[in-house]
N, C-alpha and C. Protein backbone atom coordinates (compact mmCIF):
# COMPACT_ATOMS: atom_id res chain seq x y z
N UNK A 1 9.15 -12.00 11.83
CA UNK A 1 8.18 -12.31 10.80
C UNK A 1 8.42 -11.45 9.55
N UNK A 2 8.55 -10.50 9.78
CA UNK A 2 8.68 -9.07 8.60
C UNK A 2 10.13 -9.52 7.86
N UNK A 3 11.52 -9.69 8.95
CA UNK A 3 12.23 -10.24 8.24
C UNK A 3 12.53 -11.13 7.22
N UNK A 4 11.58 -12.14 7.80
CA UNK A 4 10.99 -13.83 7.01
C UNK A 4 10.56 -13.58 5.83
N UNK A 5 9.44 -12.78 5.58
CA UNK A 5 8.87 -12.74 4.55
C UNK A 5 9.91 -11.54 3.47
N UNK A 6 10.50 -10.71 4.32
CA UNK A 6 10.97 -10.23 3.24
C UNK A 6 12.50 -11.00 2.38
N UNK A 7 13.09 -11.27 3.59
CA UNK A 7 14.00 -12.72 2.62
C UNK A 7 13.12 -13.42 1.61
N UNK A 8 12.19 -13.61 2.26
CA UNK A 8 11.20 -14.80 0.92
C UNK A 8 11.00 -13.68 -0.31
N UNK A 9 10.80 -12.60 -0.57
CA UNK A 9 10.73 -11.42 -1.17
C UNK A 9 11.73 -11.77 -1.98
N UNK A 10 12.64 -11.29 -1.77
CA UNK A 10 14.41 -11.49 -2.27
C UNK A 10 14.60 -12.08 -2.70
N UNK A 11 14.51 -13.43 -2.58
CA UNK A 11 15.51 -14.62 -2.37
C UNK A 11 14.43 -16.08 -3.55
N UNK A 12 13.27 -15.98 -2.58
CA UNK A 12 12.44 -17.17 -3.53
C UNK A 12 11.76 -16.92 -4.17
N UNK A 13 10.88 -15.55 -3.75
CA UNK A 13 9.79 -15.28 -4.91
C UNK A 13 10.23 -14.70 -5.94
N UNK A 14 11.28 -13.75 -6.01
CA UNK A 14 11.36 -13.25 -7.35
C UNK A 14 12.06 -13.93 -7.93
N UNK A 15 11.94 -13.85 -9.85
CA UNK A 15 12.50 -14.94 -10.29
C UNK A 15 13.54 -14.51 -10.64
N UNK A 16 14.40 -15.30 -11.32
CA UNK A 16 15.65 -14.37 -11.73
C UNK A 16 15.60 -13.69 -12.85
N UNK A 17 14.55 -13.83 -13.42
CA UNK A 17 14.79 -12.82 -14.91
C UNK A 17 14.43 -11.06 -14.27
N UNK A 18 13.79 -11.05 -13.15
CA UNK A 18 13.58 -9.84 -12.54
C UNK A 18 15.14 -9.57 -11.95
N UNK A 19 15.68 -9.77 -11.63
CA UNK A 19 17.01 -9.66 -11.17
C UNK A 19 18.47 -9.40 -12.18
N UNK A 20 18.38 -9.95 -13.76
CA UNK A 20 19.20 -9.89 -14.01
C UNK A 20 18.73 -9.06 -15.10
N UNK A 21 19.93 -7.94 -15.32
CA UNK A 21 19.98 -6.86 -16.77
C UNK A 21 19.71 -7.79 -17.90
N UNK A 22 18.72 -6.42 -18.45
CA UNK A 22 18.16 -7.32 -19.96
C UNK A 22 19.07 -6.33 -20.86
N UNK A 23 19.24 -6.63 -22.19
CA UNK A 23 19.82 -6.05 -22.88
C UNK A 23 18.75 -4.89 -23.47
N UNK A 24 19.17 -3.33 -23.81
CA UNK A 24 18.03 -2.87 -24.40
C UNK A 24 17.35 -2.74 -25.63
N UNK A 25 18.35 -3.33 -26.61
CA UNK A 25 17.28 -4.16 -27.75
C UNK A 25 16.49 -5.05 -27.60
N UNK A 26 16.38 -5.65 -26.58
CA UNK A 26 15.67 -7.07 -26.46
C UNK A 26 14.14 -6.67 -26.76
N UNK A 27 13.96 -4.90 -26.11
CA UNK A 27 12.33 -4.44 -26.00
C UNK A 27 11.76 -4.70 -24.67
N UNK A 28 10.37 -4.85 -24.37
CA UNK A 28 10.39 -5.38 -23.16
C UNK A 28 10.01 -6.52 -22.43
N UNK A 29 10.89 -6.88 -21.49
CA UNK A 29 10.98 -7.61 -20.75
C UNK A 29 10.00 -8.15 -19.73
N UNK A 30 10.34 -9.12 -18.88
CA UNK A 30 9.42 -9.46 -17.78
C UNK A 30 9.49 -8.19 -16.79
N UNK A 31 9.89 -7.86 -16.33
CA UNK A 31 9.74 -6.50 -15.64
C UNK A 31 8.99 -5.14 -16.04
N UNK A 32 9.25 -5.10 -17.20
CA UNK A 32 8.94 -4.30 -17.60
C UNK A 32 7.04 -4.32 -17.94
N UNK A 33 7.16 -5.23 -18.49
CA UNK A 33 5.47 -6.19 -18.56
C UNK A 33 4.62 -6.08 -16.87
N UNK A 34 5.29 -7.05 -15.92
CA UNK A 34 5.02 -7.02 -14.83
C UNK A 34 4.48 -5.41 -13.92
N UNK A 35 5.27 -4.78 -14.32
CA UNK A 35 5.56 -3.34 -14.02
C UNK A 35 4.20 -2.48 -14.53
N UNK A 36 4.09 -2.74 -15.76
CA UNK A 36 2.92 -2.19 -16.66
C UNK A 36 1.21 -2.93 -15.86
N UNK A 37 1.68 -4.24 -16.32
CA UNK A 37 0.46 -4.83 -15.76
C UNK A 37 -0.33 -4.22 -14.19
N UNK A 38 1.00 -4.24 -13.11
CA UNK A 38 0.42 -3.75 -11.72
C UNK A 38 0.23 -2.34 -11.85
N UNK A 39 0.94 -1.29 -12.94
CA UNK A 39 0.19 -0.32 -12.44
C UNK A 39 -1.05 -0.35 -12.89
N UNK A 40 -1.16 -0.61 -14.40
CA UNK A 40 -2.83 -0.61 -14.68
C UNK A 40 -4.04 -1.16 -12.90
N UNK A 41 -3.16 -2.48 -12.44
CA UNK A 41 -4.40 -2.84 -11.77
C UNK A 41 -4.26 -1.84 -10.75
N UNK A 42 -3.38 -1.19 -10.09
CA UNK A 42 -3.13 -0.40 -8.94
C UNK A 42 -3.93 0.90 -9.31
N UNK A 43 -4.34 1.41 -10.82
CA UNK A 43 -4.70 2.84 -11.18
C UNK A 43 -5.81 2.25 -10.88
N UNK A 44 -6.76 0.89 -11.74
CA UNK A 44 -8.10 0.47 -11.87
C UNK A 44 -8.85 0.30 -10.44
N UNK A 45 -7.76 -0.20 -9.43
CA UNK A 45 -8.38 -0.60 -7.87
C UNK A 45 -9.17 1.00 -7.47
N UNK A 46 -8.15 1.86 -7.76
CA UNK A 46 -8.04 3.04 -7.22
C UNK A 46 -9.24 3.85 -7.75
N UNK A 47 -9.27 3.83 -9.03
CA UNK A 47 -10.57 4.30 -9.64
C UNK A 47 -11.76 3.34 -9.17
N UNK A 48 -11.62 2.80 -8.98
CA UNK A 48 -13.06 1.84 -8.15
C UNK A 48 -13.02 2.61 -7.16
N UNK A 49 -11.77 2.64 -6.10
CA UNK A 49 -12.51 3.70 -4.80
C UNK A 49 -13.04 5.10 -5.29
N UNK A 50 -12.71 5.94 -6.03
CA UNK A 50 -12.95 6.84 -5.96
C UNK A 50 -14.62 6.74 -6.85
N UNK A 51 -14.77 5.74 -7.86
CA UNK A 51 -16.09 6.10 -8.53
C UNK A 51 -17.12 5.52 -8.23
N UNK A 52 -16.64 4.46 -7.37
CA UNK A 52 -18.06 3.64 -6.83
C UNK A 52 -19.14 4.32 -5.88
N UNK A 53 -20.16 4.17 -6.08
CA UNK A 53 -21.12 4.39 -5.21
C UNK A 53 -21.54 3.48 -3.67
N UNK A 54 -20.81 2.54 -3.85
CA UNK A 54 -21.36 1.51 -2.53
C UNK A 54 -19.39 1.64 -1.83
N UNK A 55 -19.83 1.64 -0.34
CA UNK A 55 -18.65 1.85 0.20
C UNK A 55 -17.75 0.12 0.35
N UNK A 56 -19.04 -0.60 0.28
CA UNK A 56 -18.13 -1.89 0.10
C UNK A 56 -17.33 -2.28 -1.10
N UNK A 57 -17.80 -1.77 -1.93
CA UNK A 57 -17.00 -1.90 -3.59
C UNK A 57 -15.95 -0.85 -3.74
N UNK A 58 -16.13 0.39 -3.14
CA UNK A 58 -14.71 1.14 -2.66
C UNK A 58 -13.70 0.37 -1.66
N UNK A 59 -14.22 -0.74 -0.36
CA UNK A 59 -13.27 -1.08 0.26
C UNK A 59 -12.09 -2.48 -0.60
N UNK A 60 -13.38 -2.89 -1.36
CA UNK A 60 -12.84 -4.23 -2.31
C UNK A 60 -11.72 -3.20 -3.53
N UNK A 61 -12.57 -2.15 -3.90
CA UNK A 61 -11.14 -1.36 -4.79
C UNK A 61 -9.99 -0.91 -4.22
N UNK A 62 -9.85 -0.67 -2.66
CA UNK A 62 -9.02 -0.32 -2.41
C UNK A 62 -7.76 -1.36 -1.98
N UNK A 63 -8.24 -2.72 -1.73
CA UNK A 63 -7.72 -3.75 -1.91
C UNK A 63 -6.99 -4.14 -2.42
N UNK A 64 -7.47 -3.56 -3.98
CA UNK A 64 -6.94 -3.85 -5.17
C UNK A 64 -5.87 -3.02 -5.43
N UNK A 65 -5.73 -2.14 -4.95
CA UNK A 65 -5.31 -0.72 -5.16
C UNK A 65 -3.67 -0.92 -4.16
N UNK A 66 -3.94 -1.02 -3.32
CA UNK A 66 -2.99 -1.52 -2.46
C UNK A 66 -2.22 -3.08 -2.46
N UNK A 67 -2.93 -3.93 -2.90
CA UNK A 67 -1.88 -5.16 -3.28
C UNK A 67 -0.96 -4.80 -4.64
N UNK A 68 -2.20 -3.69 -5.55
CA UNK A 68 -0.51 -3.42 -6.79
C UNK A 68 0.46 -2.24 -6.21
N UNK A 69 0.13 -1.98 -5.48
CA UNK A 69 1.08 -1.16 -4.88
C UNK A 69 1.93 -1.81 -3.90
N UNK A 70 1.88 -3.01 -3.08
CA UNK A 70 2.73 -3.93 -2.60
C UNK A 70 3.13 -4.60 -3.50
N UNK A 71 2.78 -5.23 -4.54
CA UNK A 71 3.59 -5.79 -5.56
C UNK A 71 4.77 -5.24 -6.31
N UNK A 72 3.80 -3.65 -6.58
CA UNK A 72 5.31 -2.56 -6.88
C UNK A 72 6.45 -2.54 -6.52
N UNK A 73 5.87 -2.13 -4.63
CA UNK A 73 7.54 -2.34 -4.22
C UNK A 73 8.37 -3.61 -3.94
N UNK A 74 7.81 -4.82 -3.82
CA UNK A 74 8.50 -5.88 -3.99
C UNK A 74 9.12 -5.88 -5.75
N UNK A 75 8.64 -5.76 -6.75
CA UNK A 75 9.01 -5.55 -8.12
C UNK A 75 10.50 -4.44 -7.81
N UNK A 76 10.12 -3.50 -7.21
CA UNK A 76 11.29 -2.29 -6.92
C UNK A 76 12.26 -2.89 -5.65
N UNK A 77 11.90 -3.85 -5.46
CA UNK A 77 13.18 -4.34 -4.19
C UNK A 77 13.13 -3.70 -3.36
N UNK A 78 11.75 -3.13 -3.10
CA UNK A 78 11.65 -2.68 -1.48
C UNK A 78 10.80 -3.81 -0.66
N UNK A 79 11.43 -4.59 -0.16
CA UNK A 79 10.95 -5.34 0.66
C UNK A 79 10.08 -5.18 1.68
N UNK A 80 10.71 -4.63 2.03
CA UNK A 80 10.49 -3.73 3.98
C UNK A 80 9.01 -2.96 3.83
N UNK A 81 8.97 -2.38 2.70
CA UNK A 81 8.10 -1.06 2.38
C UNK A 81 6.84 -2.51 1.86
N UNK A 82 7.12 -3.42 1.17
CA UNK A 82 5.83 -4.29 0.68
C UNK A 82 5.09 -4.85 2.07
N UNK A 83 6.35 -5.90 2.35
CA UNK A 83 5.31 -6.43 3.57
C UNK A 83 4.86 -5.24 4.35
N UNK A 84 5.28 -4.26 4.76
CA UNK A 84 4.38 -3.35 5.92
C UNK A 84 3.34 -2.79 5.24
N UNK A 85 2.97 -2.32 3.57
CA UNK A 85 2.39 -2.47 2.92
C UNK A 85 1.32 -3.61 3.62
N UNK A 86 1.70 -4.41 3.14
CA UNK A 86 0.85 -5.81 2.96
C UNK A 86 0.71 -5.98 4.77
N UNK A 87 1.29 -5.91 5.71
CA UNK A 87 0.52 -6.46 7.20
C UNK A 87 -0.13 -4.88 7.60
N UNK A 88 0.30 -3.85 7.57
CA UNK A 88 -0.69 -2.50 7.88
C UNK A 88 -1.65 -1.93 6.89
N UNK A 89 -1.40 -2.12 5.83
CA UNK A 89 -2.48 -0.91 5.08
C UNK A 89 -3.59 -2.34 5.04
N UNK A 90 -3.01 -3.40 4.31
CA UNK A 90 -3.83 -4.33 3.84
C UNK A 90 -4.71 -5.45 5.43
N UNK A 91 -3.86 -6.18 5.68
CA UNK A 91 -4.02 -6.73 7.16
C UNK A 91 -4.71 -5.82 8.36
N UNK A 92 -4.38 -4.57 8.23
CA UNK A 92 -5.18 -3.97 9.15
C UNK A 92 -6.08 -2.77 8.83
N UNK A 93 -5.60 -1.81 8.33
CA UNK A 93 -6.58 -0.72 8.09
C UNK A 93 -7.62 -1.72 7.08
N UNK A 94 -7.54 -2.29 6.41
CA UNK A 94 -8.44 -2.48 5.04
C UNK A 94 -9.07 -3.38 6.28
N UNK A 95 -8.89 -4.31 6.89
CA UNK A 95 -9.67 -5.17 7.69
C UNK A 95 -10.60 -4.68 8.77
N UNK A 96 -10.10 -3.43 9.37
CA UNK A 96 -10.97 -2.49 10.40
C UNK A 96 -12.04 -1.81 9.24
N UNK A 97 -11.78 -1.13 7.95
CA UNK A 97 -12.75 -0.65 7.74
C UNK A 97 -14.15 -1.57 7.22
N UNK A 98 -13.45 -3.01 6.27
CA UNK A 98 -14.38 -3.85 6.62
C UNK A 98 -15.38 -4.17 7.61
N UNK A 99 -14.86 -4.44 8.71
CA UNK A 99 -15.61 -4.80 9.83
C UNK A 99 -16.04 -3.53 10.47
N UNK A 100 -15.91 -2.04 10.11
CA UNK A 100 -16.43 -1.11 10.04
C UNK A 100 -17.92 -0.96 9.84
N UNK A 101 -17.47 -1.59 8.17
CA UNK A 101 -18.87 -0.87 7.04
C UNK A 101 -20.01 -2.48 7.55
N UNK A 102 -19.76 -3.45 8.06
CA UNK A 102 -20.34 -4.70 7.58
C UNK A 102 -20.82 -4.76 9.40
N UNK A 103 -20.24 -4.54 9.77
CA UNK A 103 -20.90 -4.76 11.48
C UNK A 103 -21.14 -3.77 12.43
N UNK A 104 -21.79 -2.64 11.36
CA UNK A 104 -22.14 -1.19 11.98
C UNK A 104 -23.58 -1.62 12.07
N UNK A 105 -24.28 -1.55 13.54
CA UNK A 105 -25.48 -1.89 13.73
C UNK A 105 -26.30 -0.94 13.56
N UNK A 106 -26.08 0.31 14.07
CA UNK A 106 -26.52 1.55 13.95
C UNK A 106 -27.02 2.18 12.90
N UNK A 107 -26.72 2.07 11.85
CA UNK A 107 -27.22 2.77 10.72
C UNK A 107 -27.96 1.80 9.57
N UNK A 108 -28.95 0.69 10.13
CA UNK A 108 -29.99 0.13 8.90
C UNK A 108 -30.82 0.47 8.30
N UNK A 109 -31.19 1.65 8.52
CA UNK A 109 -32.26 2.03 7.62
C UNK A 109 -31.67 3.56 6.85
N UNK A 110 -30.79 3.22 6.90
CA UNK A 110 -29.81 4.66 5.92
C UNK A 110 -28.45 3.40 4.88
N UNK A 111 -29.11 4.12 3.64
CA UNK A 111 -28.63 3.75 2.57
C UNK A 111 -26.65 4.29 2.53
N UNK A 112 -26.07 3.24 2.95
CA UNK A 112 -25.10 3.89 2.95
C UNK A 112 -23.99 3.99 1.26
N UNK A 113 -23.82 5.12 1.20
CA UNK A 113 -23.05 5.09 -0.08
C UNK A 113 -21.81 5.86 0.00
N UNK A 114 -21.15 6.24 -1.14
CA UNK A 114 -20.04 7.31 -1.01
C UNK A 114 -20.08 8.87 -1.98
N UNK A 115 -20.93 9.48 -1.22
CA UNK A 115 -21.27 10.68 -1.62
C UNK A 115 -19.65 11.87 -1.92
N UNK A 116 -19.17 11.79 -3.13
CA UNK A 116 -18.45 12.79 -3.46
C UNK A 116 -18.89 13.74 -3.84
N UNK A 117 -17.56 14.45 -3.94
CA UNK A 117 -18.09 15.94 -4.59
C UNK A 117 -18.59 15.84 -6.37
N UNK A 118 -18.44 15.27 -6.83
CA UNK A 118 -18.61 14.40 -7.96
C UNK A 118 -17.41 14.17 -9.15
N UNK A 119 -18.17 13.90 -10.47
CA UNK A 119 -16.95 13.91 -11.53
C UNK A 119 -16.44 14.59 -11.83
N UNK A 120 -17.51 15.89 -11.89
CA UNK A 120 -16.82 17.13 -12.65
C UNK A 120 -15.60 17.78 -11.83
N UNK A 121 -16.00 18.32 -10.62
CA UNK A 121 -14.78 18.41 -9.74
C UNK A 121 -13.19 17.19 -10.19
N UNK A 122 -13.36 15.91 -9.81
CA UNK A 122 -12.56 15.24 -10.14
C UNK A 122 -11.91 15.52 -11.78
N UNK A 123 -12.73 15.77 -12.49
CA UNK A 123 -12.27 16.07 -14.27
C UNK A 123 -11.46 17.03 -13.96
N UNK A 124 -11.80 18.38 -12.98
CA UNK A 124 -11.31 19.32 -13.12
C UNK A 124 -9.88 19.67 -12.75
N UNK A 125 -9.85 18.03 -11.77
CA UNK A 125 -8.36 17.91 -11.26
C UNK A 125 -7.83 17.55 -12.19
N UNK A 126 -7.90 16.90 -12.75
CA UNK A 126 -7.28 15.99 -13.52
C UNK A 126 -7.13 16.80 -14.84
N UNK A 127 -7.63 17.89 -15.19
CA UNK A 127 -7.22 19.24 -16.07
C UNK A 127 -6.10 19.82 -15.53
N UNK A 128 -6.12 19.31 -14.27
CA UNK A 128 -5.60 20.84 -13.44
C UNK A 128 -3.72 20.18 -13.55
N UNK A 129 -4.41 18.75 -12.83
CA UNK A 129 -2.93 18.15 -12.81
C UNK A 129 -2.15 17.70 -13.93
N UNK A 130 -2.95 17.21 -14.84
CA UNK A 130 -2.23 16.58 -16.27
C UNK A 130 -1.44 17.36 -16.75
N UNK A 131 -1.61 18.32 -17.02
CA UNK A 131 -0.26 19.46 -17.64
C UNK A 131 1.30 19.35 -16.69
N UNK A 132 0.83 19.40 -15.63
CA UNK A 132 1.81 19.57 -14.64
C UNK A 132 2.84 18.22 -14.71
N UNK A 133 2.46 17.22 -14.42
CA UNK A 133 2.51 15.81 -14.18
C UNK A 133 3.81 15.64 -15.58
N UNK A 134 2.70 15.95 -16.68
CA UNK A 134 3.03 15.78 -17.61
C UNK A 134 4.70 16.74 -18.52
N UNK A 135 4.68 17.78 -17.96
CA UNK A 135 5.82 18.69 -18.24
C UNK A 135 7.04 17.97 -17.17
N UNK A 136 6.60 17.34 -16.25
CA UNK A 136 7.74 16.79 -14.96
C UNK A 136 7.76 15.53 -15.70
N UNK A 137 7.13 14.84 -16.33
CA UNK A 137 7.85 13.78 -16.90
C UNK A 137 8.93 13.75 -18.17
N UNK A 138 8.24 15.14 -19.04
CA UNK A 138 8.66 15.34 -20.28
C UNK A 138 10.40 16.30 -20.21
N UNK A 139 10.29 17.08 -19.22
CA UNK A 139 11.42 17.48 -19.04
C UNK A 139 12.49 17.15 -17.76
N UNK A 140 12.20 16.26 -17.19
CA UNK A 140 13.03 15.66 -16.26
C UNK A 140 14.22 14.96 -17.05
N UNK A 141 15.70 15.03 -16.61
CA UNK A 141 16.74 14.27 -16.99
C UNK A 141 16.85 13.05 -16.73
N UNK A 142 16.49 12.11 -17.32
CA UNK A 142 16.73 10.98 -16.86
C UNK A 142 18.10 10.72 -17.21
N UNK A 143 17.99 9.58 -16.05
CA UNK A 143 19.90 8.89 -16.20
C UNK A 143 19.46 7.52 -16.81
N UNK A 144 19.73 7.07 -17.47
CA UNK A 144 19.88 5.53 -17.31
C UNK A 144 20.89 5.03 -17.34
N UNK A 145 21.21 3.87 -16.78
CA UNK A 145 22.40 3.15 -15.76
C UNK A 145 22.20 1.45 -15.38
N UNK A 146 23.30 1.26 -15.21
CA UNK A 146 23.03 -0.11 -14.46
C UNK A 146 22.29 -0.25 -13.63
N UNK A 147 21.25 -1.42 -13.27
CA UNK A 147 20.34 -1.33 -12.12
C UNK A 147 21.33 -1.89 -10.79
N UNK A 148 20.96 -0.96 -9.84
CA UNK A 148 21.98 -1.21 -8.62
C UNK A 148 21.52 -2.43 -8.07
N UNK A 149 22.33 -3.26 -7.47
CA UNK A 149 22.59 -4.85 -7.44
C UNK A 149 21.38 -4.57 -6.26
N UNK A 150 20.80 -5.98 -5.70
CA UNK A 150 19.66 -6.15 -5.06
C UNK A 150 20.18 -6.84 -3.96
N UNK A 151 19.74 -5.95 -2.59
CA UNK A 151 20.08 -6.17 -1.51
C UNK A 151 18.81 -5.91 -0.28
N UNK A 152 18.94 -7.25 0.54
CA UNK A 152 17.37 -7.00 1.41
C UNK A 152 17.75 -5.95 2.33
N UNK A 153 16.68 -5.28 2.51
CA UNK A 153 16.66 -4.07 3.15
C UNK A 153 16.35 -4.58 4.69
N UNK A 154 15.72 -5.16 5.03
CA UNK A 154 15.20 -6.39 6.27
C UNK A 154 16.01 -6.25 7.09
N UNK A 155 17.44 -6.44 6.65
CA UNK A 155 18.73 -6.99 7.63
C UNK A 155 18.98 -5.92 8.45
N UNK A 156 19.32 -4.85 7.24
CA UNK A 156 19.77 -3.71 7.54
C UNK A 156 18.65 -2.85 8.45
N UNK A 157 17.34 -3.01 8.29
CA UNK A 157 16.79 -2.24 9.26
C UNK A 157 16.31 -3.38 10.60
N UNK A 158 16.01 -4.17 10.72
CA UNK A 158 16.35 -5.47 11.97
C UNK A 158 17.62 -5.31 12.75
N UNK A 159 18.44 -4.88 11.98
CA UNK A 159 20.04 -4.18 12.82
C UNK A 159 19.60 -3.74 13.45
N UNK A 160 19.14 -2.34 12.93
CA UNK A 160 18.97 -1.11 13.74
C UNK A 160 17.73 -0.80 14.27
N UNK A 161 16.99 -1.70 14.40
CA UNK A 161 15.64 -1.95 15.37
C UNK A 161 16.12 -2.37 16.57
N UNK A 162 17.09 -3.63 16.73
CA UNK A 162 18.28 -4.43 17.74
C UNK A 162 19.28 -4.05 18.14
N UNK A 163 19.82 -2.95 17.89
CA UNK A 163 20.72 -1.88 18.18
C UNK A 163 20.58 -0.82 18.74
N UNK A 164 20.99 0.04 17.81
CA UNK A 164 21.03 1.63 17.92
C UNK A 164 19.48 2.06 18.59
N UNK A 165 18.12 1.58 17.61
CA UNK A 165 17.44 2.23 17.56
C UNK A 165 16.18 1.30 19.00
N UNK A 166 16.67 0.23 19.43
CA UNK A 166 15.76 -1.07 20.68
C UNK A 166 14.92 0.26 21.68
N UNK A 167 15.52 1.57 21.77
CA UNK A 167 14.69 1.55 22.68
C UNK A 167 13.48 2.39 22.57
N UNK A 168 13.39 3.35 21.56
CA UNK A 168 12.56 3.82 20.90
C UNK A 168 11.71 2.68 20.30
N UNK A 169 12.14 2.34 19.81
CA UNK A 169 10.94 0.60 19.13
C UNK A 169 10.40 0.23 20.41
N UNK A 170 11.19 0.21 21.87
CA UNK A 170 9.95 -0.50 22.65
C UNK A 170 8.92 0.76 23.17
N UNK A 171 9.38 1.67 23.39
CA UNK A 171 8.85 2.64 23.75
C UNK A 171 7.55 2.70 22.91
N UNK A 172 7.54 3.13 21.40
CA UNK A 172 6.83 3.03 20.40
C UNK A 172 5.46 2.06 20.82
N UNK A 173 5.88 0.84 20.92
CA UNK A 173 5.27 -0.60 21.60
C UNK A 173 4.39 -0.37 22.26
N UNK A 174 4.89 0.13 23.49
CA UNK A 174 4.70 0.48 25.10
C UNK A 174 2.90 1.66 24.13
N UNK A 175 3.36 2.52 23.96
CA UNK A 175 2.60 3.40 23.49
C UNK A 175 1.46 2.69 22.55
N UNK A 176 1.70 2.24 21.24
CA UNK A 176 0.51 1.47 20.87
C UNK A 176 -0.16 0.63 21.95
N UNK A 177 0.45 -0.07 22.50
CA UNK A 177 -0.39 -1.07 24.06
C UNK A 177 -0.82 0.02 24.49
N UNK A 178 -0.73 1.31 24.97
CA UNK A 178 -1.80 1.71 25.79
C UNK A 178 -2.54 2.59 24.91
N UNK A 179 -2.61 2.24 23.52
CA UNK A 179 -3.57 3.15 22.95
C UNK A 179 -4.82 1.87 23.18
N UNK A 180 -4.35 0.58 22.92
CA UNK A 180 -5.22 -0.28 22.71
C UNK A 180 -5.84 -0.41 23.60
N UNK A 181 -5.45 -0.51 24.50
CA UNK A 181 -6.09 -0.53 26.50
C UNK A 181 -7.02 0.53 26.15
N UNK A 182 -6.64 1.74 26.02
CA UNK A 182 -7.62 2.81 25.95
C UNK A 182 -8.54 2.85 25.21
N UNK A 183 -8.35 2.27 23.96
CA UNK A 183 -10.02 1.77 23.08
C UNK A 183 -10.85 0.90 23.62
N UNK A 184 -10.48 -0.22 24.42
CA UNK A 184 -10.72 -0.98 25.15
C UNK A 184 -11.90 -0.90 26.12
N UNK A 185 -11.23 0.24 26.95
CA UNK A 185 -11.79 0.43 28.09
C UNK A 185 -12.67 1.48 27.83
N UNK A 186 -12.66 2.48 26.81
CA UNK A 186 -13.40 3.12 26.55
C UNK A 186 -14.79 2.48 26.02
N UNK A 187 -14.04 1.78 24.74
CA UNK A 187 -15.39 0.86 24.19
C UNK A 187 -16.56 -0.01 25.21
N UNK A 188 -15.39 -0.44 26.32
CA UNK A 188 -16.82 -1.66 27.14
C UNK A 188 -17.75 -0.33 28.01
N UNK A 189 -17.31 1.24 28.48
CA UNK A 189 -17.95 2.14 29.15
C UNK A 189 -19.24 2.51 28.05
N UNK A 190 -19.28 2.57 26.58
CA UNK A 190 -20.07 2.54 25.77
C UNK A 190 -21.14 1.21 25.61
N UNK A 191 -20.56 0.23 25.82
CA UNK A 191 -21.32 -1.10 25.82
C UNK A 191 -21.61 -0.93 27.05
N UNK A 192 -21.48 -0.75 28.34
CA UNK A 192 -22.14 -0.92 29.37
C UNK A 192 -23.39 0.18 29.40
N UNK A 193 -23.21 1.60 28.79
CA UNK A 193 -23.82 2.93 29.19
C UNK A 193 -25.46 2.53 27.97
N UNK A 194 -25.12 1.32 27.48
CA UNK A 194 -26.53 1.59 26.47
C UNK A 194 -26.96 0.13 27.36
């Protein structure tokens, strides 16, 4: 499946103007646009989690927050890194905490919100870090270069899932299955004990 979609990554979804060198007079490009656009929404998702007061409008920002960050790395030709992106952070953690915040029976008569430490703290990071951030961008060497040709990463790690690496991957397996058994069986000793 992971393979599938990330060929579709590669191969159909992106178009070719993402693929082929632009000249650098041209200014900018579809990539470059594209690029701009997802981080804005990936910073904006993100600032929703952190400033909202209702934990459901933090889980909907974080949503947001995480599909421009799967879009990123499909934009960056990381395939591998989007979809697992997109079936674990998004498909599952974001879906458990949903069904977390929305089918917690226990707590109806408590206002649930997201109590931080507040803005000022946060301002104060963001004093703290901006200088820093900012001197690592300003004095870093950049290279610029040809963009290295685009190759799915999928193959190459499906190799070595089927290879070298089959038995640790089942092992791995083996281990999530009995974590799940163990939530399992724990959970129905809680449903039976009330």
């Amino acid at each position: 499946m992971i393979a599938f979609v990330g060929y579709m990554t590669t191969q159909v979804i992106r178009p070719a103007a993402l693929a082929t060198p632009r000249p650098e007079a041209a200014g900018l490009g579809l990539p470059d646009v594209l690029f701009y656009v997802l981080a804005v929404l990936t910073v904006a998702g993100a600032a929703g989690v952190a400033l909202s007061r209702n934990i459901l409008y933090s889980t909907f920002g974080l949503l947001v927050a995480l599909l421009g960050a799967g879009a990123l790395y499909v934009l960056l030709s990381a395939d591998f890194v989007a979809v697992t992106q997109l079936l674990i952070y998004i498909g599952g953690v974001l879906v458990l905490i949903l069904f977390a915040v929305m089918l917690t029976n226990r707590i109806t008569d408590i206002n649930v919100s997201n109590t931080s430490f507040g803005l000022f703290g946060g301002f104060l990071l963001f004093v703290a870090g901006a200088p820093v951030l900012l001197a690592v961008a300003l004095l870093t060497p950049w290279q610029a270069g040809a963009p290295a040709p685009l190759a799915p990463t999928t193959q190459a790690i499906g190799d070595a899932f089927l290879s070298r690496w089959l038995l640790p991957f089942e092992v791995a397996s083996l281990v999530l299955l009995s974590t799940l058994v163990g939530a399992i069986v724990i959970a129905r000793k809680e449903i039976k004990a009330d």
